[in-house]
Protein backbone atom coordinates (compact mmCIF):
# COMPACT_ATOMS: atom_id res chain seq x y z
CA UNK A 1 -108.92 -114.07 67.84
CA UNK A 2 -106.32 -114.92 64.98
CA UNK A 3 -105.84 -112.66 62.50
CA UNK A 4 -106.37 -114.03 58.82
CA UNK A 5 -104.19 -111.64 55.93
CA UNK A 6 -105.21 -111.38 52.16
CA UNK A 7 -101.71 -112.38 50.62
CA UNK A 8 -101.93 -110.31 47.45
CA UNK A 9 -102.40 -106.99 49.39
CA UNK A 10 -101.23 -107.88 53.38
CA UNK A 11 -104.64 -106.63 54.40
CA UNK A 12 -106.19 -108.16 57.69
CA UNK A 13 -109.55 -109.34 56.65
CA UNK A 14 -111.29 -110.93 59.84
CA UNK A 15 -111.31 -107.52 62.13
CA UNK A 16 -112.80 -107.69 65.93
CA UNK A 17 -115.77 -106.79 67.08
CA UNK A 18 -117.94 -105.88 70.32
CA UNK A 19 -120.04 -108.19 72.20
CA UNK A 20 -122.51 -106.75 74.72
CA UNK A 21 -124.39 -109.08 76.46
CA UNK A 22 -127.15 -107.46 79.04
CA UNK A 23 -127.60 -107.72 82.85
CA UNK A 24 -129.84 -111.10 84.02
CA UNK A 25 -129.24 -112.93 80.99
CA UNK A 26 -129.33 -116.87 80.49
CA UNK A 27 -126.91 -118.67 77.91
CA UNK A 28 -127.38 -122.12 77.18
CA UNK A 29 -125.07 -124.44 76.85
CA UNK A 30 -122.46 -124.10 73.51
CA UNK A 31 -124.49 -121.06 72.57
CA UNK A 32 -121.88 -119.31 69.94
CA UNK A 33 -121.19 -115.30 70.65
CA UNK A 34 -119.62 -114.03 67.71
CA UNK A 35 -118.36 -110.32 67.05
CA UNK A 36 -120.21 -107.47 66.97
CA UNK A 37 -123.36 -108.92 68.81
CA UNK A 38 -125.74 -106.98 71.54
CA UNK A 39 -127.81 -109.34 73.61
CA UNK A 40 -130.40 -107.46 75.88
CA UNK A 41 -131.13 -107.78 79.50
CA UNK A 42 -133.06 -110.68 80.80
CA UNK A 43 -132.79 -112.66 77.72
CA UNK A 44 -132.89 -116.53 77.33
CA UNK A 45 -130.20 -117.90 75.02
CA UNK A 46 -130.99 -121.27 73.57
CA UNK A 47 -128.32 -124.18 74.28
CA UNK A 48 -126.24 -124.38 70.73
CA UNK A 49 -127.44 -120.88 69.21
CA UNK A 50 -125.36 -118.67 67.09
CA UNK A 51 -126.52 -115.69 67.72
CA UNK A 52 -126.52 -112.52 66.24
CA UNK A 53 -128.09 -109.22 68.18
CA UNK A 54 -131.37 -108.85 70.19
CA UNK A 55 -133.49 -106.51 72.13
CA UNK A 56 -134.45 -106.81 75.42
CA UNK A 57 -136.77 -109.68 77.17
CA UNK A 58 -136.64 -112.21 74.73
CA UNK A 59 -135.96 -116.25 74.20
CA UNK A 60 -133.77 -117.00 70.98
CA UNK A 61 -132.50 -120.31 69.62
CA UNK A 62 -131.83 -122.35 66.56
CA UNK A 63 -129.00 -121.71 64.02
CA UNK A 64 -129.52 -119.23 62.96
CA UNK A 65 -131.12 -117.76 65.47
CA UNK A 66 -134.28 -116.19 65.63
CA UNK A 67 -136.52 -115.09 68.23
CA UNK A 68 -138.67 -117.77 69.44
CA UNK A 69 -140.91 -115.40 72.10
CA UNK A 70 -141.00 -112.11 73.79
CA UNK A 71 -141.77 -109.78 76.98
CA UNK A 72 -140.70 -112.52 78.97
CA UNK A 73 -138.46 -112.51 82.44
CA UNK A 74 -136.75 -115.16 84.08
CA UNK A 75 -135.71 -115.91 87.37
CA UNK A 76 -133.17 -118.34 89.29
CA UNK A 77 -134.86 -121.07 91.65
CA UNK A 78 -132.70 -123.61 93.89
């Protein structure tokens, strides 16, 4: 992350942030993660999202997100 300054007072304006993202979780592809975001375990990420923060069990998608459905699980086939 860059830092961006106000130039009248030398403040930094753009601080940092945590992300947590839970255990068994799927992120589509481009999905945005900004600062201070909590994504629970065994959610579904929708490819292109920004997304902001989110329980538990849950698909989200669109921009900007929302949740789209929930009490769901996921797994991995090959």
């Amino acid at each position: 992350m860059h830092p961006i300054f106000d130039l009248s007072s030398g403040e930094r304006i753009n601080h940092s942030g945590d992300v947590n993202i839970g255990n068994h979780c799927w992120l589509g592809q481009g999905a945005f993660i900004g600062n201070n975001v909590s994504i629970g375990d065994n959610s579904v990420i929708g490819a292109y999202a920004v997304v902001k923060s989110f329980p538990s069990n849950v698909v989200i998608g669109g921009n900007p997100t929302k949740q789209l459905k929930e009490n769901i699980t996921w797994e991995k086939r090959l």
